[in-house]
Protein backbone atom coordinates (compact mmCIF):
# COMPACT_ATOMS: atom_id res chain seq x y z
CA UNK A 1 19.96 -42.44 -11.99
CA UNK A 2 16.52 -41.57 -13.23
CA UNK A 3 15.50 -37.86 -14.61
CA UNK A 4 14.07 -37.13 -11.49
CA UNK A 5 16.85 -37.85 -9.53
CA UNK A 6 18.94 -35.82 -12.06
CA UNK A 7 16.97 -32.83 -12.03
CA UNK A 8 17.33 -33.11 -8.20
CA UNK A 9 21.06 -33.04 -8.63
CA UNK A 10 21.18 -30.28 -11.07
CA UNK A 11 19.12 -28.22 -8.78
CA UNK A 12 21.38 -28.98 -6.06
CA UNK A 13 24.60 -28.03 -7.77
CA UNK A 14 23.21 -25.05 -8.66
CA UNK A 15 21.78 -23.58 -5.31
CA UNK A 16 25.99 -24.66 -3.95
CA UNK A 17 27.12 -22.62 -6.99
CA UNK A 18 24.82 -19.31 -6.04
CA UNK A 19 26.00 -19.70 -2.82
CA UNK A 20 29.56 -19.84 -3.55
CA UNK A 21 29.53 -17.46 -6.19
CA UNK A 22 27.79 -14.58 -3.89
CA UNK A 23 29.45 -15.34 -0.62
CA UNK A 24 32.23 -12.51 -1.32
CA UNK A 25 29.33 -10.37 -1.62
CA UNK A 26 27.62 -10.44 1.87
CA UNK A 27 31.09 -10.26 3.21
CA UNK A 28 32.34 -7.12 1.24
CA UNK A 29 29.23 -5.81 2.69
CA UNK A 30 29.87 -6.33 6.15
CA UNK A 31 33.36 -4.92 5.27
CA UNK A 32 31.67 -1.64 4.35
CA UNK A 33 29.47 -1.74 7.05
CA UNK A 34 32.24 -2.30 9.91
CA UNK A 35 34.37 0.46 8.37
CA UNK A 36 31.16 3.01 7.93
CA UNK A 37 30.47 2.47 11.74
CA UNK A 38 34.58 2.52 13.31
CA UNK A 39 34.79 5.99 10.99
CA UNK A 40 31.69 7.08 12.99
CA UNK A 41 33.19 5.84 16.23
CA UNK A 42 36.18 7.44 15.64
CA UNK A 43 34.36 10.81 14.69
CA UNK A 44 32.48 10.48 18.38
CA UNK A 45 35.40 9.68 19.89
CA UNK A 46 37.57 12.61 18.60
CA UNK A 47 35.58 15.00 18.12
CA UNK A 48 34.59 17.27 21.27
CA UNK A 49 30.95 18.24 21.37
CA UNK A 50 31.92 21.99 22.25
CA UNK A 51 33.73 22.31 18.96
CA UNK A 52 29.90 21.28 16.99
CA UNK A 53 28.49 22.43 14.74
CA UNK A 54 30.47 22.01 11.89
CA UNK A 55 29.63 22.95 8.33
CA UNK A 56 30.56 20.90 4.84
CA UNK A 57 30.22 21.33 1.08
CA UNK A 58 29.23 25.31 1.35
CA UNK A 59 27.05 24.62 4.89
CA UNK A 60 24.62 22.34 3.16
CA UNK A 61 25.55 19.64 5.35
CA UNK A 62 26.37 19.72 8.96
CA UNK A 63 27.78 17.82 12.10
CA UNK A 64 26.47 19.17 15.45
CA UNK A 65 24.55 16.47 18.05
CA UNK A 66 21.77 15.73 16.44
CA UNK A 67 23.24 14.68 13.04
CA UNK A 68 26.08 13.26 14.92
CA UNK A 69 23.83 11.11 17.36
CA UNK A 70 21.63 9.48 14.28
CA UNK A 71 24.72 8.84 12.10
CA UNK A 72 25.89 6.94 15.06
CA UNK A 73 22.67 5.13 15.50
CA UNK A 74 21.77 4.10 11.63
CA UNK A 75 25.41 2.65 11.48
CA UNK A 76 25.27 0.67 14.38
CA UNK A 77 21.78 -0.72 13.25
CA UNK A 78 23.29 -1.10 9.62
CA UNK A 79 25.88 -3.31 10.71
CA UNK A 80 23.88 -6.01 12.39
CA UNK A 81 21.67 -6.06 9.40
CA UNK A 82 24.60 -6.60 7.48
CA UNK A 83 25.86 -9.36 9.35
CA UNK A 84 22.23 -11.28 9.28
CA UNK A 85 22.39 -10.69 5.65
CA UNK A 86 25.72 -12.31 5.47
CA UNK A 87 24.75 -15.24 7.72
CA UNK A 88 21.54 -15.64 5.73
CA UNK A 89 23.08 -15.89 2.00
CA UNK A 90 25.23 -18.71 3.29
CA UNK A 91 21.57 -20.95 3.65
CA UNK A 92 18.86 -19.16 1.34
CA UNK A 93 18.35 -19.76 -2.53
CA UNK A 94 16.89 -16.65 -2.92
CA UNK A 95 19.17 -14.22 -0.98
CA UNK A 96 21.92 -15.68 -2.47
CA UNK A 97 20.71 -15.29 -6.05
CA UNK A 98 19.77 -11.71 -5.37
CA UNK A 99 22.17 -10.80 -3.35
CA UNK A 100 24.49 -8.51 -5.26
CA UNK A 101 21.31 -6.33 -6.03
CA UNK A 102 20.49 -5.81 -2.51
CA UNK A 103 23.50 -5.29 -1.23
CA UNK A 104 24.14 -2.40 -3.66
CA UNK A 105 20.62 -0.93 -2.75
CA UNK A 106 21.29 -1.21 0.87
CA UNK A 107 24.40 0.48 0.58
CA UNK A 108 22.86 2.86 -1.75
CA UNK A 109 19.58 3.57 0.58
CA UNK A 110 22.32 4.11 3.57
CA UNK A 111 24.55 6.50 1.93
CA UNK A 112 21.57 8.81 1.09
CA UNK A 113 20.71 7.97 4.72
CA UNK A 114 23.88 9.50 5.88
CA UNK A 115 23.88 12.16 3.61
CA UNK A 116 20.05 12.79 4.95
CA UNK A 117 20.94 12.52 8.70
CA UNK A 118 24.12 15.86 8.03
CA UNK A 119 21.95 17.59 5.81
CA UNK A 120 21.29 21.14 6.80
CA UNK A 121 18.81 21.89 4.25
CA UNK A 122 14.89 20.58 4.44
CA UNK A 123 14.85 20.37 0.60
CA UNK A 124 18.07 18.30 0.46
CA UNK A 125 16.92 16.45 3.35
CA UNK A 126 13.53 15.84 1.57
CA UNK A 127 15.26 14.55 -1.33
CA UNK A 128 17.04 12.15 0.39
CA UNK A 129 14.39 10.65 2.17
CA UNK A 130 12.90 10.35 -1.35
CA UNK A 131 15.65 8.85 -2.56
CA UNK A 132 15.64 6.33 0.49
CA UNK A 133 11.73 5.37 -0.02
CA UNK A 134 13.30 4.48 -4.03
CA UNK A 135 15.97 2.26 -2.58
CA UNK A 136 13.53 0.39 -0.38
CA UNK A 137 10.75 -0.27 -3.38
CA UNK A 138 12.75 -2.93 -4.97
CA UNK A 139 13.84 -4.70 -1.87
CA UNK A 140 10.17 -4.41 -0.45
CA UNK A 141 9.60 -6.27 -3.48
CA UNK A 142 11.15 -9.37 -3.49
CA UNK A 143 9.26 -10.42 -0.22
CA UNK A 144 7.71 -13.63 0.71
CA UNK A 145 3.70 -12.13 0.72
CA UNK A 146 1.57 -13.68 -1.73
CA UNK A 147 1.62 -10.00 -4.11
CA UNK A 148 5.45 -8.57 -2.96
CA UNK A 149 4.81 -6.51 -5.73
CA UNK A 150 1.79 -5.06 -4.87
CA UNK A 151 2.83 -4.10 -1.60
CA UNK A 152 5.93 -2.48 -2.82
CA UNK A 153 3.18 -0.12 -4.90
CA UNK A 154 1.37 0.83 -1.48
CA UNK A 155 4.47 1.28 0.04
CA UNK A 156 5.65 3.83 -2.76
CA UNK A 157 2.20 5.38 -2.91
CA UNK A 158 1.86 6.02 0.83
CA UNK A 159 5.66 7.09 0.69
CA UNK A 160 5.20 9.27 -1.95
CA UNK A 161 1.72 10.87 -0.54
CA UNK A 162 3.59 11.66 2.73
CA UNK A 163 6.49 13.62 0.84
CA UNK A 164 3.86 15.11 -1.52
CA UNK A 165 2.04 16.94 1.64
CA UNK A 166 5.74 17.46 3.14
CA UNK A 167 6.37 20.00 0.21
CA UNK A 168 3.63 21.82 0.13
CA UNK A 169 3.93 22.35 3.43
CA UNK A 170 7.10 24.02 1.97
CA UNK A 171 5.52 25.57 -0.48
CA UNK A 172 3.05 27.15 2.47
CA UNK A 173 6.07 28.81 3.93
CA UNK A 174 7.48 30.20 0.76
CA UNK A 175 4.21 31.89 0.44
CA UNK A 176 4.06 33.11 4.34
CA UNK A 177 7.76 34.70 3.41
CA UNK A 178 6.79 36.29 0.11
CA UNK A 179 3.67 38.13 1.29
CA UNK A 180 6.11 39.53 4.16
CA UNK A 181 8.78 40.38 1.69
CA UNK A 182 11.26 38.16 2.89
CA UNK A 183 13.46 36.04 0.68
CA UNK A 184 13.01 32.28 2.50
CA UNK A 185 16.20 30.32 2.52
CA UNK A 186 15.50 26.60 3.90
CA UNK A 187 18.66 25.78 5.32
CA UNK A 188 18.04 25.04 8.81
CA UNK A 189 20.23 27.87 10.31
CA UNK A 190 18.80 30.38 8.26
CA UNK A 191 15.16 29.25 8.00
CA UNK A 192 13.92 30.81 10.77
CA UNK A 193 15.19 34.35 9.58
CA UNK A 194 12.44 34.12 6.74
CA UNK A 195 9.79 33.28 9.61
CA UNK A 196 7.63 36.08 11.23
CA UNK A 197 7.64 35.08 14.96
CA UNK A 198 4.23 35.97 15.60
CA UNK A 199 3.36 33.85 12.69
CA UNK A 200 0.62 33.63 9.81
CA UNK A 201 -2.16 31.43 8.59
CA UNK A 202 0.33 30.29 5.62
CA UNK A 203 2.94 29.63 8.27
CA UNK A 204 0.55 27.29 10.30
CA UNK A 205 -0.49 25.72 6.74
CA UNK A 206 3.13 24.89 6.24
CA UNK A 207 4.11 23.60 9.73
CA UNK A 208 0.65 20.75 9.76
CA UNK A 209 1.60 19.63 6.21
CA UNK A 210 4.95 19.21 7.11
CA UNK A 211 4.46 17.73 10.48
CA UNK A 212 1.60 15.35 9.16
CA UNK A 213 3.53 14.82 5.95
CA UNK A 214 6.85 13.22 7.97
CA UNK A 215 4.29 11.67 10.68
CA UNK A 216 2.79 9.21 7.71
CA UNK A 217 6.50 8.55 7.13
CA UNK A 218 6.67 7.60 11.06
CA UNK A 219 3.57 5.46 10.74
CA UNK A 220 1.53 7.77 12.57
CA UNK A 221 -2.31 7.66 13.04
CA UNK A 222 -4.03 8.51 10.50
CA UNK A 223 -2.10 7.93 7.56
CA UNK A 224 -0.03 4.58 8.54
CA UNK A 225 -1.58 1.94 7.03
CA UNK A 226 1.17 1.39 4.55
CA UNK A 227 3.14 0.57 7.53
CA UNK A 228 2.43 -3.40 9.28
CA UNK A 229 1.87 -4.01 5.36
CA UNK A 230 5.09 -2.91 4.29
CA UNK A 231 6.88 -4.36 7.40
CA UNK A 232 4.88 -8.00 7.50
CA UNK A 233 5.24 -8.29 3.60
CA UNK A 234 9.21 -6.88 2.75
CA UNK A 235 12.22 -9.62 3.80
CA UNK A 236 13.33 -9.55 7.22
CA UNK A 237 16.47 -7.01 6.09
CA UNK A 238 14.18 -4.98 4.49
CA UNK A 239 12.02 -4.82 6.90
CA UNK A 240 14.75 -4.12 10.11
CA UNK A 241 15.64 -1.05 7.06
CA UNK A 242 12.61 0.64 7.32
CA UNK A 243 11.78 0.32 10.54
CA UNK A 244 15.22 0.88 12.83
CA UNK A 245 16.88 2.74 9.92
CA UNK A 246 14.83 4.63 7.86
CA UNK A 247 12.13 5.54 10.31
CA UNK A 248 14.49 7.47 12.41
CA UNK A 249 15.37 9.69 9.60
CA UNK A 250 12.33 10.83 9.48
CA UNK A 251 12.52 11.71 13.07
CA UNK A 252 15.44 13.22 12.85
CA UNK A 253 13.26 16.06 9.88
CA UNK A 254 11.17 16.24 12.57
CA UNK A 255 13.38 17.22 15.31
CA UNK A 256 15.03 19.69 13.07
CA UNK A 257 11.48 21.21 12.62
CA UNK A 258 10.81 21.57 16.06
CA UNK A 259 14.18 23.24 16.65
CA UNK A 260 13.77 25.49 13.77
CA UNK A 261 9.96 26.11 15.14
CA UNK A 262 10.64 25.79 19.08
CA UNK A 263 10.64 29.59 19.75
CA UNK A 264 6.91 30.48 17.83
CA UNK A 265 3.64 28.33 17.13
CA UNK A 266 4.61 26.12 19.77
CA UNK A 267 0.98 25.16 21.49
CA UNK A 268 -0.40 24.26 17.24
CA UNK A 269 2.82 21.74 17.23
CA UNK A 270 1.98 20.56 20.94
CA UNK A 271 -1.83 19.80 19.65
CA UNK A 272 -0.91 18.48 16.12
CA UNK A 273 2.02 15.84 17.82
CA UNK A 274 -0.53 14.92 20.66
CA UNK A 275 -3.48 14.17 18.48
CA UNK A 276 -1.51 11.90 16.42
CA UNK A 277 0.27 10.15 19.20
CA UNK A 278 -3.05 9.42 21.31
CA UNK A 279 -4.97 8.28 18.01
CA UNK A 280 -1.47 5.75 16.99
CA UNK A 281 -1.56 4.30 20.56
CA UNK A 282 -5.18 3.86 20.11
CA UNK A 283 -4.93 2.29 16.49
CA UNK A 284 -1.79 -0.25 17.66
CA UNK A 285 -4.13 -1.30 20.97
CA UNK A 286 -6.86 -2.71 19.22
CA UNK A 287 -4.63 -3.63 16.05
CA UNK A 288 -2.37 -5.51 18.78
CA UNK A 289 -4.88 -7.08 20.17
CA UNK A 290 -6.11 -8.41 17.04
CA UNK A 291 -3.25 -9.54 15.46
CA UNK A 292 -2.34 -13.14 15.20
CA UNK A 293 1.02 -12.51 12.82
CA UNK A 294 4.20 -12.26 15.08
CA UNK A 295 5.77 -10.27 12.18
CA UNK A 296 2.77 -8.02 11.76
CA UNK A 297 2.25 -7.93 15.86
CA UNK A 298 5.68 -6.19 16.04
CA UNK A 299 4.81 -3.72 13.21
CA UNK A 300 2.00 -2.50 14.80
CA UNK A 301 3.75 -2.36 18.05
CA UNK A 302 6.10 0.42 15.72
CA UNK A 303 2.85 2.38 15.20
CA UNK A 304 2.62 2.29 19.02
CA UNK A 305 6.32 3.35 19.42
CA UNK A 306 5.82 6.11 17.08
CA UNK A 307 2.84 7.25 18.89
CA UNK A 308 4.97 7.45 21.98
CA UNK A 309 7.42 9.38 20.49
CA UNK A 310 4.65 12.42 19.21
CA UNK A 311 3.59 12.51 22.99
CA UNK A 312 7.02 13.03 24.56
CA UNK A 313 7.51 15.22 21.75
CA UNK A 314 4.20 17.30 21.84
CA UNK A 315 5.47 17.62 26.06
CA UNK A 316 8.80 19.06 25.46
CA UNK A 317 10.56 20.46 28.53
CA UNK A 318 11.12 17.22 31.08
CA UNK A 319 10.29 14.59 28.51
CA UNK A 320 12.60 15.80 25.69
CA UNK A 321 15.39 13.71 27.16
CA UNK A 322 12.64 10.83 27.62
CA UNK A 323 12.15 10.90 23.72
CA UNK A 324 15.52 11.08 22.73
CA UNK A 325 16.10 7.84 24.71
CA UNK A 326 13.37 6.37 23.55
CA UNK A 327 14.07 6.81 19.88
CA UNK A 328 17.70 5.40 20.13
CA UNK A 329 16.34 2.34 22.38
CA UNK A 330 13.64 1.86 19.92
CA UNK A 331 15.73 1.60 16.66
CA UNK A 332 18.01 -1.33 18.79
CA UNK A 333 14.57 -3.05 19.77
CA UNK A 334 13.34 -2.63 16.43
CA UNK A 335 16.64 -4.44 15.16
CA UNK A 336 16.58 -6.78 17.15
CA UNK A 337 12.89 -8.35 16.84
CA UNK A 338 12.79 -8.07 13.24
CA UNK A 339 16.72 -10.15 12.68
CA UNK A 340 15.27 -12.64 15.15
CA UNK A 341 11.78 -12.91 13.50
CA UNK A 342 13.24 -13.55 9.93
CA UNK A 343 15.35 -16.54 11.60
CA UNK A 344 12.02 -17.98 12.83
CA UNK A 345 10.59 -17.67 9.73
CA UNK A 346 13.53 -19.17 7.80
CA UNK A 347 13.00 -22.25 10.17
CA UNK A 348 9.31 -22.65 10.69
CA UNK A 349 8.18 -20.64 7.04
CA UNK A 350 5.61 -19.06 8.44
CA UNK A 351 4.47 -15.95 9.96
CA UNK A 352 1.93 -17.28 11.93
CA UNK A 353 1.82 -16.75 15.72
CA UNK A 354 -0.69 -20.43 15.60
CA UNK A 355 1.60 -22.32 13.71
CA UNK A 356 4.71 -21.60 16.40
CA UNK A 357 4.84 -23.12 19.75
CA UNK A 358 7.72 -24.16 22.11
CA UNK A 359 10.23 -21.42 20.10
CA UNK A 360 12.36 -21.32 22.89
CA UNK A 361 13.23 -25.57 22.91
CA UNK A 362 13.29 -25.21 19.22
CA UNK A 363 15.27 -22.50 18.53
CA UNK A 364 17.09 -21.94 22.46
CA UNK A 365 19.11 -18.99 20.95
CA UNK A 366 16.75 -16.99 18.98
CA UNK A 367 13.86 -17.21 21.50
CA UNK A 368 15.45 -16.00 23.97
CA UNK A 369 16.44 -13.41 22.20
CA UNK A 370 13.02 -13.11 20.71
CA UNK A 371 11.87 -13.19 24.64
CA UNK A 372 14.06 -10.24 25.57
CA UNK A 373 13.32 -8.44 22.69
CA UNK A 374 9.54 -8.45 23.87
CA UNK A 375 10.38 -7.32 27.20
CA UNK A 376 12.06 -4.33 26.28
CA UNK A 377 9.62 -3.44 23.59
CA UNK A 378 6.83 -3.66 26.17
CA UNK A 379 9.07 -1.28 28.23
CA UNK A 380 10.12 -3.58 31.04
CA UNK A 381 13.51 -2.41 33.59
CA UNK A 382 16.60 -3.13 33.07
CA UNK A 383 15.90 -1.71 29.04
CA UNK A 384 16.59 1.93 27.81
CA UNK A 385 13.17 1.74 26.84
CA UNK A 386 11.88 1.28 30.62
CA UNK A 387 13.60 4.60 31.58
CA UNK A 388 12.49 6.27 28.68
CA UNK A 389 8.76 5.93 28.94
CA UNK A 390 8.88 6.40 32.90
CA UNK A 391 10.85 9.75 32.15
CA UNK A 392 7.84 10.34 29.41
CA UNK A 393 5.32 9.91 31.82
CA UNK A 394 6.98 12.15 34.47
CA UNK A 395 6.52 15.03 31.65
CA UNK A 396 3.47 14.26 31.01
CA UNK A 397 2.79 14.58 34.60
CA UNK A 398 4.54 17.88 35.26
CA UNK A 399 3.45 19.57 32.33
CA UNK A 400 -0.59 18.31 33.91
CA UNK A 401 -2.07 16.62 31.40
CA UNK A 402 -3.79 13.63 33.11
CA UNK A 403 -6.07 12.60 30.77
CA UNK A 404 -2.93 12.29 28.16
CA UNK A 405 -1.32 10.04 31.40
CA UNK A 406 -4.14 7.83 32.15
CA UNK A 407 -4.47 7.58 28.26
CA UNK A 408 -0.98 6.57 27.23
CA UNK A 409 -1.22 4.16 30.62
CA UNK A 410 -3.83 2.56 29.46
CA UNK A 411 -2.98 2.16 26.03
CA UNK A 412 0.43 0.74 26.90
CA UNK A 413 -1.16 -1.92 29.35
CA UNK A 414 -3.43 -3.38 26.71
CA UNK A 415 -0.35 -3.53 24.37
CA UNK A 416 1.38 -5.33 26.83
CA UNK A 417 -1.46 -7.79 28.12
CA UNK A 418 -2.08 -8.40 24.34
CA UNK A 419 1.38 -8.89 23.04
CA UNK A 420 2.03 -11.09 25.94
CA UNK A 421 -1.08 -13.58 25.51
CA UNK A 422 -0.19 -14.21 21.47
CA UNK A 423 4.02 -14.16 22.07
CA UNK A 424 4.28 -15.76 25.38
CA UNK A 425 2.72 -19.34 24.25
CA UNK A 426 4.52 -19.30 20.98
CA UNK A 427 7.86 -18.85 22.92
CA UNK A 428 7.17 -21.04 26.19
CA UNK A 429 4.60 -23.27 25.29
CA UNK A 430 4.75 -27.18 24.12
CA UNK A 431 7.05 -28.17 20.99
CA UNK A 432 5.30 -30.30 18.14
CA UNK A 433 8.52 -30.40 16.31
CA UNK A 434 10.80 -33.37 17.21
CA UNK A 435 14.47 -33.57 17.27
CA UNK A 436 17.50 -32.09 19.39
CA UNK A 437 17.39 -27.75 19.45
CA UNK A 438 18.67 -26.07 16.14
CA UNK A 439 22.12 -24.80 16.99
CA UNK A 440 22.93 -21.34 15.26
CA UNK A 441 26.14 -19.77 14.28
CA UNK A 442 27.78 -17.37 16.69
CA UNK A 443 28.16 -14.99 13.84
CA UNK A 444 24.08 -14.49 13.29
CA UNK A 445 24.19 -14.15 17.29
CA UNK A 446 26.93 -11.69 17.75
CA UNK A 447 25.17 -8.11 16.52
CA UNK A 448 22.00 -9.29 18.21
CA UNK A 449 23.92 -9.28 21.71
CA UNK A 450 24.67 -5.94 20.80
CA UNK A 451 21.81 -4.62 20.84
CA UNK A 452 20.84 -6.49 23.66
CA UNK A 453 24.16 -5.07 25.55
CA UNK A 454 22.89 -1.42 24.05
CA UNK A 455 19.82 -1.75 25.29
CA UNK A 456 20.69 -2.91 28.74
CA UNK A 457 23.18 -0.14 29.07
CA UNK A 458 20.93 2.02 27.85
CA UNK A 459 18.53 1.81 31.38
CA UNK A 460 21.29 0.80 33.92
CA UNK A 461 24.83 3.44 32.61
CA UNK A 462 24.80 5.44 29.77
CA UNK A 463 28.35 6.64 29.42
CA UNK A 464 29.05 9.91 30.23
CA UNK A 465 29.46 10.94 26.32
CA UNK A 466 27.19 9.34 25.11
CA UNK A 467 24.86 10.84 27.68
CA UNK A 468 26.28 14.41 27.32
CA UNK A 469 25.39 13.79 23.39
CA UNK A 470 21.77 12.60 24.08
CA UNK A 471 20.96 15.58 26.44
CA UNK A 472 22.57 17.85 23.94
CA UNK A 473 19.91 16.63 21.13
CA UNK A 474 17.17 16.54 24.09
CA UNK A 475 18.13 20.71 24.62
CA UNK A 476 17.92 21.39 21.17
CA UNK A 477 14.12 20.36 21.05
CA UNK A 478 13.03 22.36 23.94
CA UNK A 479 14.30 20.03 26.84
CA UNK A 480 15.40 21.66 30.23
C-alpha cells in the first residue's frame, strides 16, 4: 500500500468513526423532538378551548389559541427537521462532525421559540426572538456558500436592524403613555390600558416601527434582502429553521399587535400591511422570474408568501381566517421544499436549477415530493394553501379593493408561470446521469408525507378542533 492509498484509508476510517461516534446524537434529538410535539398534542387534545387563556410564571406567559396554535405548528415543523437531520448525519462528513453543536443550538433556538410563542409580554417576546436570531448565526454559518461567514454577518445585521426599529417603536409608546400620565405596562392584556383610543402622533410612531421592524423579520418589502441570502447560503436545516420556524414567530408578534391595536388606528395598520405586501409580491415577481437557483427560487417565493400574508392581514374581517390558514399551510410548504431541496443538493452538489434535469428519474422519491411541494406553494387545489388564498381574495373582494385584487392576481400568475418554466424542466425533463434511480430511506421520507398529508387535509377536512382553534386565532385579529 502506497501513502496515497494510506491517507485514503485513514480518511476513510475517520469519516466511519464521526459517524459512529455522533449517531446517538441525531437520535437523542429526534427523541426530544417527538416528546416536545406528543406533550403539545396532548395539551390540544386535553385541554378545552373554552377553559383558554391560561396564565404562567406571574402572567408573563400564556396559553390561549394563538400561542396554543403556533406551539403546535413550530413542533410539528421541528420534528421533521429533526428527522432529516438524523437521516443526514448517517451520510455527511460535515454534519456528522458538527453535529453535537447544532443539535444543542437547535434545541436551544426552539426552546426560546416556545418560550416566545406563550409569552405575554412584547419585551419578553422581543427578547426571545433576539435570542432566536443568536441561535441561528452560528448554524447560518457553517453553510455551503463560498463566504458562510459573511452571510451569517448580514443575516445578524439585518436581524438586529429589524429588532433595533422594533424597540423604539416601544420606546414611541412609552413616550405616547408618559405625556398622558399613564404608567405603560407591555404585557399584552394590559397594554392597551396605557393606550389613548383616539391615539397620538407618538402612538402612530410606535405602531410603524414596530410593524416595519417585525415585517423585515418576515422578509417583507423593503427591508428583506437579508432574506434569499440567508436562506440560499445557511444548510438545508438551517434554512427549513428560519423559514417554517422562526418566521412564524414573528407573525405570531404581529398578530398579537394587531389584537392589542384592533379596536384604534386601524386604517394606518391597514395602509402600512398593504404597502408592504403589494411592494413584496412585486419584489418576489421579478426576483422569481429572474432566478435561476432552485434554493434561492423558493426563498424568494417566501418573500411572496409573506407579502400575502400583510394583504390578508391589512383586509381583516373575511380574510382573517384566509391568513391564518395560510400561515399554518405555509410553514408545512416551507418544510417541505427546503428538506427536499437539501437532499437534491446532497446528491447533485449544486444549487443550480441548469445543472439539474430529469430529478424525478433520478431521485423518483424526492421529486415528487419536490413536484408537490411546488404545486401547493403556487397555491394549486387540493392544498391548504389553495383555500387560503381563494378565501384571501374573497376579502379582498368584499372589503372593494380591486386594484389590490387584480394586483395580487397578477403578481401570483407571474410567480407561477415563472416558477413553473425554471422547476418544471429540472423535475420532468431528460436525465444526463446514468444508472438505476437513487433509492432513499423511508425514514428521510416519513415527516415529508406529513406535511404532505397536512397540507392535503388542510384544503379538503380540517378537523373540527383544529378548525374551531384556527377560527378562534382568525377572531382574535379582527375576523368575523
Amino acid at each position: 500500500m502506497n501513502r496515497a492509498d494510506a491517507i485514503v484509508m485513514a480518511e476513510f476510517a475517520a469519516d466511519e468513526a464521526d459517524l459512529v461516534r455522533h449517531r446517538w446524537v441525531g437520535s437523542a434529538l429526534v427523541a426530544v423532538a417527538l416528546l416536545t410535539w406528543l406533550t403539545c398534542v396532548t395539551i390540544f387534545v386535553r385541554t378545552p378551548l373554552a377553559e383558554l387563556p391560561q396564565y404562567f410564571v406571574e402572567r408573563y406567559f400564556v396559553l390561549d389559541p394563538t400561542s396554543l396554535l403556533f406551539v403546535l405548528l413550530i413542533n410539528t415543523v421541528f420534528l421533521g427537521i429533526s428527522v432529516y437531520m438524523y437521516s443526514r448525519v448517517r451520510t455527511s462528513r460535515a454534519l456528522a462532525q458538527n453535529m453535537l453543536p447544532r443539535a444543542a443550538l437547535s434545541l436551544v433556538f426552539m426552546v426560546a421559540m416556545n418560550l416566545g410563542v406563550m409569552s405575554n409580554h412584547l419585551l419578553v417576546l422581543w427578547a426571545l426572538i433576539e435570542v432566536t436570531t443568536l441561535c441561528a448565526v452560528p448554524l447560518v454559518a457553517q453553510g455551503s456558500s463560498s463566504n458562510p461567514r459573511r452571510v451569517a454577518w448580514h443575516y445578524m445585521l439585518y436581524s438586529s436592524m429589524s429588532l433595533a426599529l422594533t424597540f423604539l417603536g416601544f420606546m414611541c409608546l412609552t413616550q405616547s403613555a408618559h405625556l398622558h400620565g399613564l404608567e405603560i405596562n407591555f404585557a399584552f392584556d394590559q397594554l392597551a390600558l396605557a393606550l389613548q383610543p383616539a391615539g397620538d402622533g407618538w402612538q402612530r410612531l410606535g405602531l410603524a416601527l414596530m410593524l416595519f421592524g417585525l415585517g423585515s423579520k418576515l422578509g417583507l418589502a423593503p427591508l428583506y434582502g437579508w432574506l434569499p441570502e440567508t436562506y440560499e447560503g445557511a444548510p438545508t436545516s438551517a434554512s427549513a429553521l428560519l423559514a417554517a420556524v422562526q418566521f412564524n414567530v414573528s407573525v405570531l408578534a404581529v398578530f398579537r399587535i394587531l389584537q392589542v391595536f384592533r379596536g384604534s388606528h386601524s386604517n394606518f395598520v391597514m395602509y402600512e400591511l398593504l404597502i408592504m405586501g403589494c411592494l413584496s409580491l412585486t419584489v418576489a415577481a421579478i426576483q422569481v422570474m429572474a432566478s435561476h437557483n432552485y434554493k434561492r427560487l423558493i426563498a424568494y417565493a417566501c418573500v411572496s408568501s409573506a407579502g400575502v400574508i400583510a394583504i390578508g392581514l391589512s383586509v381583516g374581517k373575511a380574510a382573517a381566517y384566509g391568513v391564518v390558514l395560510y400561515v399554518v399551510s405555509s410553514a408545512f410548504i416551507k418544510a417541505l421544499l427546503f428538506l427536499t431541496a437539501g437532499r437534491l443538493r446532497a446528491v447533485y452538489g449544486t444549487n443550480d436549477i441548469g445543472a439539474l434535469s430529469g430529478v424525478i428519474k433520478v431521485l423518483p422519491f424526492s421529486g415528487l415530493l419536490f413536484t408537490v411541494g411546488i404545486f401547493a406553494l403556487l397555491g394549486f387545489p387540493p392544498f391548504g394553501s389553495f383555500l387560503a388564498e381563494m378565501l384571501i381574495l374573497s376579502g379582498i373582494v368584499q372589503s372593494g379593493n380591486l386594484i389590490v385584487f387584480t394586483l395580487m392576481c397578477t403578481m401570483l400568475t407571474v410567480i407561477f408561470v415563472a416558477a413553473g418554466r425554471a422547476i418544471f424542466p429540472m423535475l420532468w425533463g431528460p436525465s444526463n446521469r446514468t444508472g438505476s434511480p437513487i433509492n432513499e430511506p423511508f425514514v428521510t421520507a416519513l415527516p415529508k408525507l406529513g406535511f404532505v398529508a397536512a397540507l392535503v387535509l388542510l384544503g379538503v377536512y380540517t378537523p373540527q378542533p383544529v378548525s374551531q382553534l384556527l377560527l378562534l386565532v382568525a377572531n382574535s385579529i379582527g375576523g368575523k
